[in-house]
Protein backbone atom coordinates (compact mmCIF):
# COMPACT_ATOMS: atom_id res chain seq x y z
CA UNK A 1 -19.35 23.14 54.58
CA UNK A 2 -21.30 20.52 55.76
CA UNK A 3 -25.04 20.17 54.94
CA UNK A 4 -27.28 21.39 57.29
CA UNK A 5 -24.34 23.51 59.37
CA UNK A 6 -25.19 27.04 59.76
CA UNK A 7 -22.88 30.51 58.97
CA UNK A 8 -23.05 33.97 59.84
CA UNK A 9 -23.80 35.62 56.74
CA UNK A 10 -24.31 39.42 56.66
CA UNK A 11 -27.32 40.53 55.03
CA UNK A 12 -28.04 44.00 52.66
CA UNK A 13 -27.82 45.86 55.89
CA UNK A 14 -24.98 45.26 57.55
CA UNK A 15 -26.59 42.68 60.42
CA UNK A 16 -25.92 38.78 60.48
CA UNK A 17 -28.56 36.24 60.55
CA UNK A 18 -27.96 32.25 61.05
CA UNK A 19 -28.81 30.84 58.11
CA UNK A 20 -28.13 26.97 56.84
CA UNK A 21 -27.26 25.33 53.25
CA UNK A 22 -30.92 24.38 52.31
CA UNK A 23 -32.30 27.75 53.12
CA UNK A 24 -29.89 29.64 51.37
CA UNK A 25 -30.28 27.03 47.92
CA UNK A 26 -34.26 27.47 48.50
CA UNK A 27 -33.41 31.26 48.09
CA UNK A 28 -31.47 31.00 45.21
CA UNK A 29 -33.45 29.23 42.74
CA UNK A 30 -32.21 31.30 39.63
CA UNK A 31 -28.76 32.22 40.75
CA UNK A 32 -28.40 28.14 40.88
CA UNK A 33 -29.50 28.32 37.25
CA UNK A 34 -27.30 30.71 36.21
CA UNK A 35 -24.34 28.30 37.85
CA UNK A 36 -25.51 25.41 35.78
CA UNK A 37 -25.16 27.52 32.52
CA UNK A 38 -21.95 28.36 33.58
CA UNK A 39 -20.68 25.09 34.09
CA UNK A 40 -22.00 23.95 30.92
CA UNK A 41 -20.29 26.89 29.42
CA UNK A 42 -16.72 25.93 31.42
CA UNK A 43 -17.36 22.31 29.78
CA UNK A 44 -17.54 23.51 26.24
CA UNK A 45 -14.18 25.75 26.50
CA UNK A 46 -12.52 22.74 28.23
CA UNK A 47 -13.33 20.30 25.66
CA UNK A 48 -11.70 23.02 23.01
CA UNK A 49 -8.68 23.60 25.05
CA UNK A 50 -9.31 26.97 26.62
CA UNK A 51 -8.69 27.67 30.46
CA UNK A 52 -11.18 26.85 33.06
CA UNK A 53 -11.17 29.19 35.91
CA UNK A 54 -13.68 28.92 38.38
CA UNK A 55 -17.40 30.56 38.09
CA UNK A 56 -18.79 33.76 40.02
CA UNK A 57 -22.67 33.12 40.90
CA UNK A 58 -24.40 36.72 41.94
CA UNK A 59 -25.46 35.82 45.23
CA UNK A 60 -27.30 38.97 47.18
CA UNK A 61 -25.14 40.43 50.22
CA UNK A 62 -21.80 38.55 48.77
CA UNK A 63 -21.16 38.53 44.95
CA UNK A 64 -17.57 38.79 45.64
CA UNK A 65 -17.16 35.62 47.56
CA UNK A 66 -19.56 33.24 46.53
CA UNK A 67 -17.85 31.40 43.66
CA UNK A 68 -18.46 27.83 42.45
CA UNK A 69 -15.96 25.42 41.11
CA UNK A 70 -15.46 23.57 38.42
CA UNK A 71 -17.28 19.49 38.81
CA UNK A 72 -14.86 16.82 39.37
CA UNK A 73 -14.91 15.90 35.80
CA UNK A 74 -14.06 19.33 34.52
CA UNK A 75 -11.61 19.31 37.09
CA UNK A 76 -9.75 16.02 35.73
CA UNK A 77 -10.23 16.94 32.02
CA UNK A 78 -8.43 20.25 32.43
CA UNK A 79 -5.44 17.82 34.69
CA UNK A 80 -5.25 15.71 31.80
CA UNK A 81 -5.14 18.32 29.29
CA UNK A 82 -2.77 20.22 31.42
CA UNK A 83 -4.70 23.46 30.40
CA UNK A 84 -3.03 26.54 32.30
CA UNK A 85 -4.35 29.68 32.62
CA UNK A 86 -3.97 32.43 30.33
CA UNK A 87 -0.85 34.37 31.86
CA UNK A 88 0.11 31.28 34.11
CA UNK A 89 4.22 30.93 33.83
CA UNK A 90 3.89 26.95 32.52
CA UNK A 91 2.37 26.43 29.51
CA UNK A 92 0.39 23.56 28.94
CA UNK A 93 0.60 20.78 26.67
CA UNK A 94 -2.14 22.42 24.03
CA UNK A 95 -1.86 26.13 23.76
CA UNK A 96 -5.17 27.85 23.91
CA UNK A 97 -6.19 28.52 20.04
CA UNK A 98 -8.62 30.77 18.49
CA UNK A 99 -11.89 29.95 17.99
CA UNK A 100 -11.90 27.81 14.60
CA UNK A 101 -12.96 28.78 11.58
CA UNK A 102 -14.11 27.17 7.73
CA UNK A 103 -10.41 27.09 6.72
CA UNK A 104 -9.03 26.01 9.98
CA UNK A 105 -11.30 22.94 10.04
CA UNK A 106 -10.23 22.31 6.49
CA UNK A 107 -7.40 21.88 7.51
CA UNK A 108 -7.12 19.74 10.37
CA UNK A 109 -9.46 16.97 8.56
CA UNK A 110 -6.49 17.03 5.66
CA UNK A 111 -4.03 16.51 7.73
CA UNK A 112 -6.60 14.16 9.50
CA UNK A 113 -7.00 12.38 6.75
CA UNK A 114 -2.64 12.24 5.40
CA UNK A 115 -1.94 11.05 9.09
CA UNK A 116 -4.68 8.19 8.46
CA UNK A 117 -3.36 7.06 5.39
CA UNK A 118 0.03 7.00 6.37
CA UNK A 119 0.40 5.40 9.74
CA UNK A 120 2.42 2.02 10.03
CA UNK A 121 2.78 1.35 13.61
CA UNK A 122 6.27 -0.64 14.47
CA UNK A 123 6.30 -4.54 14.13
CA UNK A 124 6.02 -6.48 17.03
CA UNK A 125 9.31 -8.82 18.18
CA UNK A 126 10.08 -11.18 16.30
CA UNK A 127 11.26 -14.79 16.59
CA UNK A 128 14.54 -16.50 16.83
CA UNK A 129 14.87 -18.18 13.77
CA UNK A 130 13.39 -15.47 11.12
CA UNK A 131 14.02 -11.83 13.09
CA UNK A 132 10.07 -11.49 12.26
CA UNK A 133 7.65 -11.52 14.27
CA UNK A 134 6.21 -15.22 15.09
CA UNK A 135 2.43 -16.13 15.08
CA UNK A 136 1.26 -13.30 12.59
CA UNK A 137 -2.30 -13.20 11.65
CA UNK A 138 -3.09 -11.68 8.22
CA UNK A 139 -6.71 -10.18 8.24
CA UNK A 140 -6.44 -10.20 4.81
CA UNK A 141 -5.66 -13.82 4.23
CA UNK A 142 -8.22 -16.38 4.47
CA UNK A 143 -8.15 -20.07 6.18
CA UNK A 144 -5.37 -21.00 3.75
CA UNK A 145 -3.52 -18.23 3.53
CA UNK A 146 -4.33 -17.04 0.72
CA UNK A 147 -5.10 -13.33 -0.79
CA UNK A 148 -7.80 -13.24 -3.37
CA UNK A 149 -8.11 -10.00 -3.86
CA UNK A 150 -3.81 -10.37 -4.52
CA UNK A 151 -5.43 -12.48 -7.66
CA UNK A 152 -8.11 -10.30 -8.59
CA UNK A 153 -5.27 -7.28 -9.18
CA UNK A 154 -2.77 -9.51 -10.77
CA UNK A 155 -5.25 -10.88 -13.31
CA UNK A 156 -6.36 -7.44 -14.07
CA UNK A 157 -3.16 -7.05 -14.80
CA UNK A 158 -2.28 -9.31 -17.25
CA UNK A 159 -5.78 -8.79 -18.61
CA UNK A 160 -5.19 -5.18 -19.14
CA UNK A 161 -1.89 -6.12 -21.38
CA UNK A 162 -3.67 -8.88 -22.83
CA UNK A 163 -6.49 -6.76 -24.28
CA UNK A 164 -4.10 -3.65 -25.10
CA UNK A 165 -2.19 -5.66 -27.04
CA UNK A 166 -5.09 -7.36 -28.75
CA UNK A 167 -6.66 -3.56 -29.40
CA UNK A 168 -3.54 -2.25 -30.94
CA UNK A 169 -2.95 -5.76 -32.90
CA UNK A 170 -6.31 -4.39 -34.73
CA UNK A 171 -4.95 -1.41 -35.28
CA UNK A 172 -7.11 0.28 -32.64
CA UNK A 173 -5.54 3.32 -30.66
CA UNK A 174 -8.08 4.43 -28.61
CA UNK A 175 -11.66 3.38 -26.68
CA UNK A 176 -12.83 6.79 -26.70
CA UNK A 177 -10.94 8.66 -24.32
CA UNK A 178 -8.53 5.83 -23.52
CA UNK A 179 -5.22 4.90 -24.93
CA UNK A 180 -5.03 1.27 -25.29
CA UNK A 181 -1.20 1.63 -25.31
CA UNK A 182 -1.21 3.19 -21.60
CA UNK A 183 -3.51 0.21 -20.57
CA UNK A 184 -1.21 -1.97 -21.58
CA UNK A 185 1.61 -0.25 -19.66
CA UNK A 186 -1.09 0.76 -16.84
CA UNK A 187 -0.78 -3.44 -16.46
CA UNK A 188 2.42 -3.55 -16.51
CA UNK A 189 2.92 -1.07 -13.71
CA UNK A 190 0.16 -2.94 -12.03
CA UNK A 191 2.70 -6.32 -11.75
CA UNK A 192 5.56 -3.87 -10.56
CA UNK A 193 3.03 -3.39 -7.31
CA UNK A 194 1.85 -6.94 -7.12
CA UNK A 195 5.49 -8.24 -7.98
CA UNK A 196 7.40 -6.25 -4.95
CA UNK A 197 4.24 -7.12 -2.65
CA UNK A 198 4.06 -10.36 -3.06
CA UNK A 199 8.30 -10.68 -2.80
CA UNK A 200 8.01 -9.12 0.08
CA UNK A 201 6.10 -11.03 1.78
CA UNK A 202 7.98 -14.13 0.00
CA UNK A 203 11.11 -12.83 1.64
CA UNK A 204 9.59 -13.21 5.35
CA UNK A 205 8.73 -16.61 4.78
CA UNK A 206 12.38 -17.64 4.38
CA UNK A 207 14.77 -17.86 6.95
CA UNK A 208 16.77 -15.36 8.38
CA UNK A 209 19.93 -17.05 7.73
CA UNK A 210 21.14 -16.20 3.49
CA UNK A 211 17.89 -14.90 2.86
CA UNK A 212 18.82 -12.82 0.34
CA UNK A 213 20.53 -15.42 -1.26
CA UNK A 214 17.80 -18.25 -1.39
CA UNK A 215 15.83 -15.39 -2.50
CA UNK A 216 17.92 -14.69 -5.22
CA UNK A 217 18.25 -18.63 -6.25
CA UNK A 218 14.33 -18.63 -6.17
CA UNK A 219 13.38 -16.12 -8.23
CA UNK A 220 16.46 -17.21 -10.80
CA UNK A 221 14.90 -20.63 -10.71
CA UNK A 222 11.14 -18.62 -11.17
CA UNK A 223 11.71 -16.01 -14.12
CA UNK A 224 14.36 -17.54 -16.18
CA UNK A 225 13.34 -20.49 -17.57
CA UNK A 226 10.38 -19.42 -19.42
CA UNK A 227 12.04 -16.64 -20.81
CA UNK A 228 14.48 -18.58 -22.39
CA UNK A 229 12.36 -20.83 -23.86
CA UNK A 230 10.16 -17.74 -25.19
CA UNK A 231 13.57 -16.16 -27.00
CA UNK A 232 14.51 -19.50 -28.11
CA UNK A 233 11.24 -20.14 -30.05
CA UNK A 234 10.65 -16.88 -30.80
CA UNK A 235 14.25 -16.57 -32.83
CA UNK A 236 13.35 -20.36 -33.95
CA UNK A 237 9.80 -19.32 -35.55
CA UNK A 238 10.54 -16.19 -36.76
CA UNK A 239 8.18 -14.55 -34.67
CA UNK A 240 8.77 -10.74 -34.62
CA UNK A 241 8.32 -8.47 -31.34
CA UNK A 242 4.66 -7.29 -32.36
CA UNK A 243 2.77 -9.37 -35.07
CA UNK A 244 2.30 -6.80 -37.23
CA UNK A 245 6.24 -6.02 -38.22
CA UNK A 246 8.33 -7.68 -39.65
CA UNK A 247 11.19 -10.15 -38.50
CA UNK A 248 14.34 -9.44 -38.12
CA UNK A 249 17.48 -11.18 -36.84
CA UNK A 250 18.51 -9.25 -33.91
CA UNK A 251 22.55 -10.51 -33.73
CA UNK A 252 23.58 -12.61 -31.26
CA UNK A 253 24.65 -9.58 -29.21
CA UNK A 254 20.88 -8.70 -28.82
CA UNK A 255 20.26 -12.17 -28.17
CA UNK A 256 22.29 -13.10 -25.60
CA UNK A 257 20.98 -9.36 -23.77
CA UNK A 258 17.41 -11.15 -24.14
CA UNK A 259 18.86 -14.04 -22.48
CA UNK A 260 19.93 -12.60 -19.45
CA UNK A 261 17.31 -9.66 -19.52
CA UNK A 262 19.87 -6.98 -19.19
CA UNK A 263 18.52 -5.16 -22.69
CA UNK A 264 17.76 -2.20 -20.77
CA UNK A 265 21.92 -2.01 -19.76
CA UNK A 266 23.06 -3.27 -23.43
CA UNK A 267 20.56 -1.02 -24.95
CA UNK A 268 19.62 -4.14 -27.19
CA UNK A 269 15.77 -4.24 -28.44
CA UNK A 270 13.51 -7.14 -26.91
CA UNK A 271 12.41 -10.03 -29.17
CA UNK A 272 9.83 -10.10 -28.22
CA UNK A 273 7.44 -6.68 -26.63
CA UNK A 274 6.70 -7.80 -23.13
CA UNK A 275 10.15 -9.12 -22.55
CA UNK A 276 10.51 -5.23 -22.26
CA UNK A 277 9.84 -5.22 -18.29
CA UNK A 278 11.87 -8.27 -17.34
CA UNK A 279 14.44 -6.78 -16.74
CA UNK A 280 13.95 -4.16 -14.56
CA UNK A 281 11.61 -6.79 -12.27
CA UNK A 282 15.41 -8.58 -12.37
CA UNK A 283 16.92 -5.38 -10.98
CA UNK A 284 14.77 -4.63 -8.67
CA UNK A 285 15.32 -8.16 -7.36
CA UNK A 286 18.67 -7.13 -5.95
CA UNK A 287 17.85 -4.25 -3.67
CA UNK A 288 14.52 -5.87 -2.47
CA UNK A 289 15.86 -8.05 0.31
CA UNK A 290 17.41 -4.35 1.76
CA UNK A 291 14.21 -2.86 1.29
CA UNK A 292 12.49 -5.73 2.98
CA UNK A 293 15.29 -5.28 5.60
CA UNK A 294 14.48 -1.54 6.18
CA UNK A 295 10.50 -2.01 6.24
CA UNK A 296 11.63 -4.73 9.25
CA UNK A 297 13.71 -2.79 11.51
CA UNK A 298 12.26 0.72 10.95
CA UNK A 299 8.92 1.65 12.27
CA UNK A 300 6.80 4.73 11.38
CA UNK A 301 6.01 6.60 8.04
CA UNK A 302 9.46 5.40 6.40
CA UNK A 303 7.87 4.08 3.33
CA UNK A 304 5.89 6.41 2.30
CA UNK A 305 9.44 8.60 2.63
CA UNK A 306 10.96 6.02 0.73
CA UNK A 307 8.35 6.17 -2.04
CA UNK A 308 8.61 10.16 -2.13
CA UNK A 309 12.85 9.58 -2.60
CA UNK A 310 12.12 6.94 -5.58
CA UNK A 311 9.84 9.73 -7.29
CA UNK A 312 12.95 12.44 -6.94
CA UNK A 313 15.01 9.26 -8.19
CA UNK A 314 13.08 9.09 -11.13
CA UNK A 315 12.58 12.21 -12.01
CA UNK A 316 16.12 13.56 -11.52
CA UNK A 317 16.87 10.24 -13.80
CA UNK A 318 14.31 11.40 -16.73
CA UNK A 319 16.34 14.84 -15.97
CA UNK A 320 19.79 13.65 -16.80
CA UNK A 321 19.16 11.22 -19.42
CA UNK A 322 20.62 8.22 -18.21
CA UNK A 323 19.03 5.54 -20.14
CA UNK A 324 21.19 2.48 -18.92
CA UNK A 325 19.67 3.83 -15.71
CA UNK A 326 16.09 4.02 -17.02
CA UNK A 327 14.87 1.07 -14.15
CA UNK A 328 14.80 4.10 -12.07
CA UNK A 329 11.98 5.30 -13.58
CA UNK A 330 9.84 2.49 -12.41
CA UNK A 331 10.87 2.65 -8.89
CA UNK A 332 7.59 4.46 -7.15
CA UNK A 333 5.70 1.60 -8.84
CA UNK A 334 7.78 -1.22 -7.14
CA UNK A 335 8.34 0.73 -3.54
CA UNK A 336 4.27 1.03 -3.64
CA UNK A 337 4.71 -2.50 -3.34
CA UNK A 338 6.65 -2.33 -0.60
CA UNK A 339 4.59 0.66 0.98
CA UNK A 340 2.05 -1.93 0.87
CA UNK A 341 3.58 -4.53 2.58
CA UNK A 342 4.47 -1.95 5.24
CA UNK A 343 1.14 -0.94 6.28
CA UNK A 344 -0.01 -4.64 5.86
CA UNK A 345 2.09 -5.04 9.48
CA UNK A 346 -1.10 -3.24 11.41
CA UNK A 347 -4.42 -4.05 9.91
CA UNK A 348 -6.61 -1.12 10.33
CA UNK A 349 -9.97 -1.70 12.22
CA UNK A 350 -11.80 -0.49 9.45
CA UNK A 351 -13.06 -2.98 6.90
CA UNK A 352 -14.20 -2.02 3.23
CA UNK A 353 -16.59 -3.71 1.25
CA UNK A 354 -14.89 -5.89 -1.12
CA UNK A 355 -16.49 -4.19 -4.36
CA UNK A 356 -13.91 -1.06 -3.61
CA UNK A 357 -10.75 -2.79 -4.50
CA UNK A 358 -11.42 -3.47 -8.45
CA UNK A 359 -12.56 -0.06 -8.38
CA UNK A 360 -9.32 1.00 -7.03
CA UNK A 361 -7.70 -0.93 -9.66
CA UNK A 362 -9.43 0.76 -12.22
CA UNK A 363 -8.91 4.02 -11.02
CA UNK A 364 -5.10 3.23 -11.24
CA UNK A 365 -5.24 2.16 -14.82
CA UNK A 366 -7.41 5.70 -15.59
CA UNK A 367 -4.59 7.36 -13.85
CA UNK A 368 -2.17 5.87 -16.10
CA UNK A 369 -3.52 7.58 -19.07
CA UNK A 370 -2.63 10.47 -18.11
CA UNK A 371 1.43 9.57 -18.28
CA UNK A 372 4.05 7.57 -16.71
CA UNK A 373 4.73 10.26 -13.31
CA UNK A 374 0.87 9.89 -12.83
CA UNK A 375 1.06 6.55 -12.99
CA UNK A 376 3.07 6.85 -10.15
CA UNK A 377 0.34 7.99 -7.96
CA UNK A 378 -1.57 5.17 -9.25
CA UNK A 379 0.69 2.54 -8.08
CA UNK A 380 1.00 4.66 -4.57
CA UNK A 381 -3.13 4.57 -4.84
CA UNK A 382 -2.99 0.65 -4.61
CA UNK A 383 -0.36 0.51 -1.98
CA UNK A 384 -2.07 2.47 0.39
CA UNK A 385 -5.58 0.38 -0.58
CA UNK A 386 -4.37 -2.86 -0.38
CA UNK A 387 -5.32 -3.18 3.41
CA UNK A 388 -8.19 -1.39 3.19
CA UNK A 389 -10.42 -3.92 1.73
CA UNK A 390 -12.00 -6.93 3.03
CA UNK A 391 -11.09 -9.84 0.43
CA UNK A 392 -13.57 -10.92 -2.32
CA UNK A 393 -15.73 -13.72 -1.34
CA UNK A 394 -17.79 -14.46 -4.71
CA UNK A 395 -16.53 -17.67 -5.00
CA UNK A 396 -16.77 -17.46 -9.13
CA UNK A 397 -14.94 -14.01 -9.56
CA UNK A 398 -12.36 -15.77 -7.17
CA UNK A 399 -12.09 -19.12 -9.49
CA UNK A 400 -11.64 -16.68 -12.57
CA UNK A 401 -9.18 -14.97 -10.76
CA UNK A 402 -7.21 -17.58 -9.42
CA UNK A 403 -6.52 -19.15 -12.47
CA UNK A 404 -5.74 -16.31 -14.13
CA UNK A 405 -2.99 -15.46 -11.79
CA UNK A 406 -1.70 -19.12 -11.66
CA UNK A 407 -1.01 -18.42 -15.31
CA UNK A 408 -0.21 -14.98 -15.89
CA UNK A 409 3.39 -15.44 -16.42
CA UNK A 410 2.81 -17.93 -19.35
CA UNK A 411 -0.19 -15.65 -20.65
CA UNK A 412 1.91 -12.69 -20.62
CA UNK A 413 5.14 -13.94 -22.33
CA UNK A 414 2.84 -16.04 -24.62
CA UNK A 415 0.33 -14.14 -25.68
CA UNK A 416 1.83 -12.17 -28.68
CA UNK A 417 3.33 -15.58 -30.54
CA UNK A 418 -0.60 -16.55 -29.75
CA UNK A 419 -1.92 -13.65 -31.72
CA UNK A 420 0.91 -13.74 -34.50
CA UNK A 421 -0.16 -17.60 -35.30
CA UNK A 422 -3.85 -17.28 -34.84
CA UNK A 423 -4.07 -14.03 -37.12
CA UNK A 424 -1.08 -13.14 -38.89
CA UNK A 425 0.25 -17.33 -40.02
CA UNK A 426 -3.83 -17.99 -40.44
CA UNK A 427 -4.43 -14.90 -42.30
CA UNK A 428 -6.36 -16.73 -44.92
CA UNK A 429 -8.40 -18.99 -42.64
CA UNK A 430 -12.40 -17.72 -41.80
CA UNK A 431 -12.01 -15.17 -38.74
CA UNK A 432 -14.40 -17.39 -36.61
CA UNK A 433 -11.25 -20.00 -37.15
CA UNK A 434 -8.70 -17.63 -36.22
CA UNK A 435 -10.54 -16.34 -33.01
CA UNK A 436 -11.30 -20.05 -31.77
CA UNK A 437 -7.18 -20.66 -32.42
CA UNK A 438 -6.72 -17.33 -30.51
CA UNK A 439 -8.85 -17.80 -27.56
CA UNK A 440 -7.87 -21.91 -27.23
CA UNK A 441 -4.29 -21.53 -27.46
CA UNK A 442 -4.53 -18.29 -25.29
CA UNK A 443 -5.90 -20.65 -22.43
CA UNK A 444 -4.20 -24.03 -23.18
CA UNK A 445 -0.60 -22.53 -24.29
CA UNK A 446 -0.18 -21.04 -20.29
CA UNK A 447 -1.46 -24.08 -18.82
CA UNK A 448 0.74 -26.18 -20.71
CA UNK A 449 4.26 -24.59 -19.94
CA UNK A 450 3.32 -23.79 -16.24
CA UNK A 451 2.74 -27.93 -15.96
CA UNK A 452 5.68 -28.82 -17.28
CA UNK A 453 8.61 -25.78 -17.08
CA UNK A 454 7.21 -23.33 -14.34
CA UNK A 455 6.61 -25.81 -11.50
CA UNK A 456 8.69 -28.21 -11.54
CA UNK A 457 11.41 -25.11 -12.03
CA UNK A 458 10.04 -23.41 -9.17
CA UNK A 459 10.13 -26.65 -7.04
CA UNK A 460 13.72 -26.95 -8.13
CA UNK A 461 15.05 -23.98 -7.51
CA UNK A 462 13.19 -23.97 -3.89
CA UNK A 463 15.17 -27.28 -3.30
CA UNK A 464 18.18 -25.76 -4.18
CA UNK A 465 18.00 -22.85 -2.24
CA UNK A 466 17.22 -24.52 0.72
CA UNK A 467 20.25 -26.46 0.16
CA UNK A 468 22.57 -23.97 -0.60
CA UNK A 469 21.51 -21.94 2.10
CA UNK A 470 22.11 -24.84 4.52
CA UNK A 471 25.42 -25.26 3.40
CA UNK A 472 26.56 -21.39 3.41
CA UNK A 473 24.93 -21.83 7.60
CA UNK A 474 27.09 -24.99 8.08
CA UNK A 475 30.24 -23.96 6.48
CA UNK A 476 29.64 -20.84 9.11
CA UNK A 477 29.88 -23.08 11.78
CA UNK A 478 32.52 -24.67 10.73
CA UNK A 479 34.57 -21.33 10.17
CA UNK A 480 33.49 -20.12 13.88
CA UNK A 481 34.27 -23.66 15.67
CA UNK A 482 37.77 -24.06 13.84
């Protein structure tokens, strides 16, 4: 009705009067205020999903036709929504729930807060050459390229093994509540994370065509070297695996094993201690490149599933026994790696203060001491952090760090023959002689071999991969031409 028109409208007695819009509103002062609390009302049970229906105002002479709608607003919320009315044949897309309560909200912030933490939206299209996506921005990178806080956990890492080793060399167990031994392992589960992350995103650097082959060439090229010149001089020296045994000649059976890091599979004994985990980073090596391939082509929470698959791997595998098959047992810490990588591909808005992430780190080496399986959620506590954290910008913590990864393989293959000539073949010097022998070869020893074996062996075998991938993609050619 138009403003101003006028209506028959019967009054209490029967009789019509002409009456217009503004006289009837001027007469109805509180039964419009009633109409706004009703509206307001209708509002609140849209926004929770309930059905709107429209709004009876008591008007004297006609309560039974003087109803108000819904606004425009209220009308396109409950469109959107799709909200029917209770009894209407089509339901809508939200049924209408009960009014929540304590436990109700409880629950939808968990699941809330699982849905946040697991989200990995698909990758974008990629380009020709690779299959990955071209142009990709890392938030987490700076100018360079580079990932300090990558540093900061892989030097907490070694330092974690570094200081274990040192505690129990001492014959120190515990730091009150804390097993040295599990910090030592806690590191060592820490470079399972950092290893598969990292190799990940090595593995989408290279080219699409015989990745998995220069990969493999790389990382020959990358871990053997040193760890045949660690046996070698270990077996020359007469160093034994921990300083404080004694030496024995392992056989050349157990030697060779060391040699190509397969003792896990022969069942031989390491040389030397940390030449324990080798071999399972060697392993994991050859599934990685399918892993990296599933992450790629797969969108959504597969990961995480993934990671929840490798813990029912592992377990089953502690289950049956099957020690040749004991690399298992380690595979939530390297797929956290790979979980990590995953929800690298979407960069959440939200941006944590840098100060979080060696927390994080240290909550994963707590978690360690209480046993290997919780050391699984440890590694899955990193690999969902990761992205979470704005990288570290104190440009000293970063120097420290830097270094310290740069060197970490040397440092962490090295360390022990450090400690067995600094305290056990200098056992009669002055201890302030044996710590300066510690500490200096601790720092020069790593610098020395990554100088002259590491890099020039890691430029090598990137030269060579790059060559024999180039011939495998010719002698393609050739095949499909001929």
């Amino acid at each position: 009705m138009r403003a101003g028109s006028g209506r028959d409208i019967p009054d209490t007695e029967g009789r019509s009067s002409k009456l217009s819009v503004p006289s009837i509103c001027a007469s109805m002062k509180p039964a419009r205020t009633t109409a706004n609390a009703g509206l307001a009302h209708a509002g609140c049970r849209a926004a929770r999903g309930e059905a709107i229906e429209t709004l009876a105002v008591p008007v004297p002479g006609r309560p039974e036709t003087n109803r108000v709608s819904p606004s425009g607003a209220q009308r396109a919320h409950a469109r959107r929504s799709r909200v029917r009315a209770p009894g209407s044949a089509v339901s809508g897309r939200f049924p209408s729930p009960a009014p929540p309560g304590p436990g109700h909200c409880t629950k939808r912030i968990g699941l809330a807060l699982l849905w946040v933490a697991v989200r990995i939206e698909p990758r974008p299209q990629g380009d020709g050459a690779s299959g990955i996506r071209s142009g990709r921005t890392f938030a987490l990178e700076d100018r360079s390229g580079h990932l300090a806080n990558l540093d900061v956990l892989r030097s907490c890492a070694v330092a974690a093994v570094y200081c274990g080793h040192l505690g129990l060399l001492w014959n120190v167990d515990r730091l009150g509540p804390l097993s040295l031994k599990a910090i030592s392992q806690g590191g060592v589960a820490l470079f399972f994370v950092h290893t598969s992350y990292v190799l990940m995103r090595s593995l989408e650097r290279l080219p699409a065509q015989n990745r998995a082959l220069r990969f493999y060439v790389r990382r020959a090229f990358r871990i053997y070297p040193l760890s045949i010149l660690v046996v070698v001089s270990v077996l020359a020296l007469g160093i034994p695996p921990f300083p404080t045994r004694p030496y024995l000649w392992p056989g050349w059976g157990d030697v060779l094993s060391n040699i190509a890091l397969i003792q896990n599979l022969t069942l031989s004994p390491s040389v030397i201690d940390p030449l324990w985990s080798l071999p399972y980073e060697v392993q994991m090596y050859l599934v990685l490149p399918a892993l990296f391939l599933s992450v790629v082509r797969r969108g959504g929470p597969a990961p995480l599933y993934l990671w929840i698959a490798s813990v029912v791997l592992a377990l089953a595998q502690e289950t049956i026994g099957a020690t040749r098959l004991d690399v298992i047992r380690y595979a939530p810490c390297f797929v956290a790696g790979v979980l990590a990588f995953a929800r690298e591909q979407r960069v959440p808005p939200l941006r944590w203060s840098w100060v979080g992430w060696p927390l994080v780190i240290l909550a994963a080496l707590g978690i360690r001491q209480f046993g290997l399986e919780a050391g699984w959620a440890g590694c899955l506590l990193l690999g969902l952090a990761v992205s979470r954290f704005r990288q570290v910008n104190v440009r000293w913590i970063n120097a420290v760090a830097a270094w310290i990864a740069r060197y970490s393989y040397g440092i962490y293959l090295a360390h022990l023959p450090v400690f067995w000539l600094a305290f056990v073949l200098l056992r009669g010097t002055p201890l302030a002689m044996q710590i300066a022998v510690c500490a200096a070869l601790s720092a020069l020893l790593p610098v020395a071999l990554y100088h002259w074996l590491e890099a020039p062996m890691i430029a090598r075998g990137a030269s060579f991969a790059a060559r024999v991938g180039a011939k495998r993609v010719a002698a393609a050619r050739s095949d499909v031409l001929s």
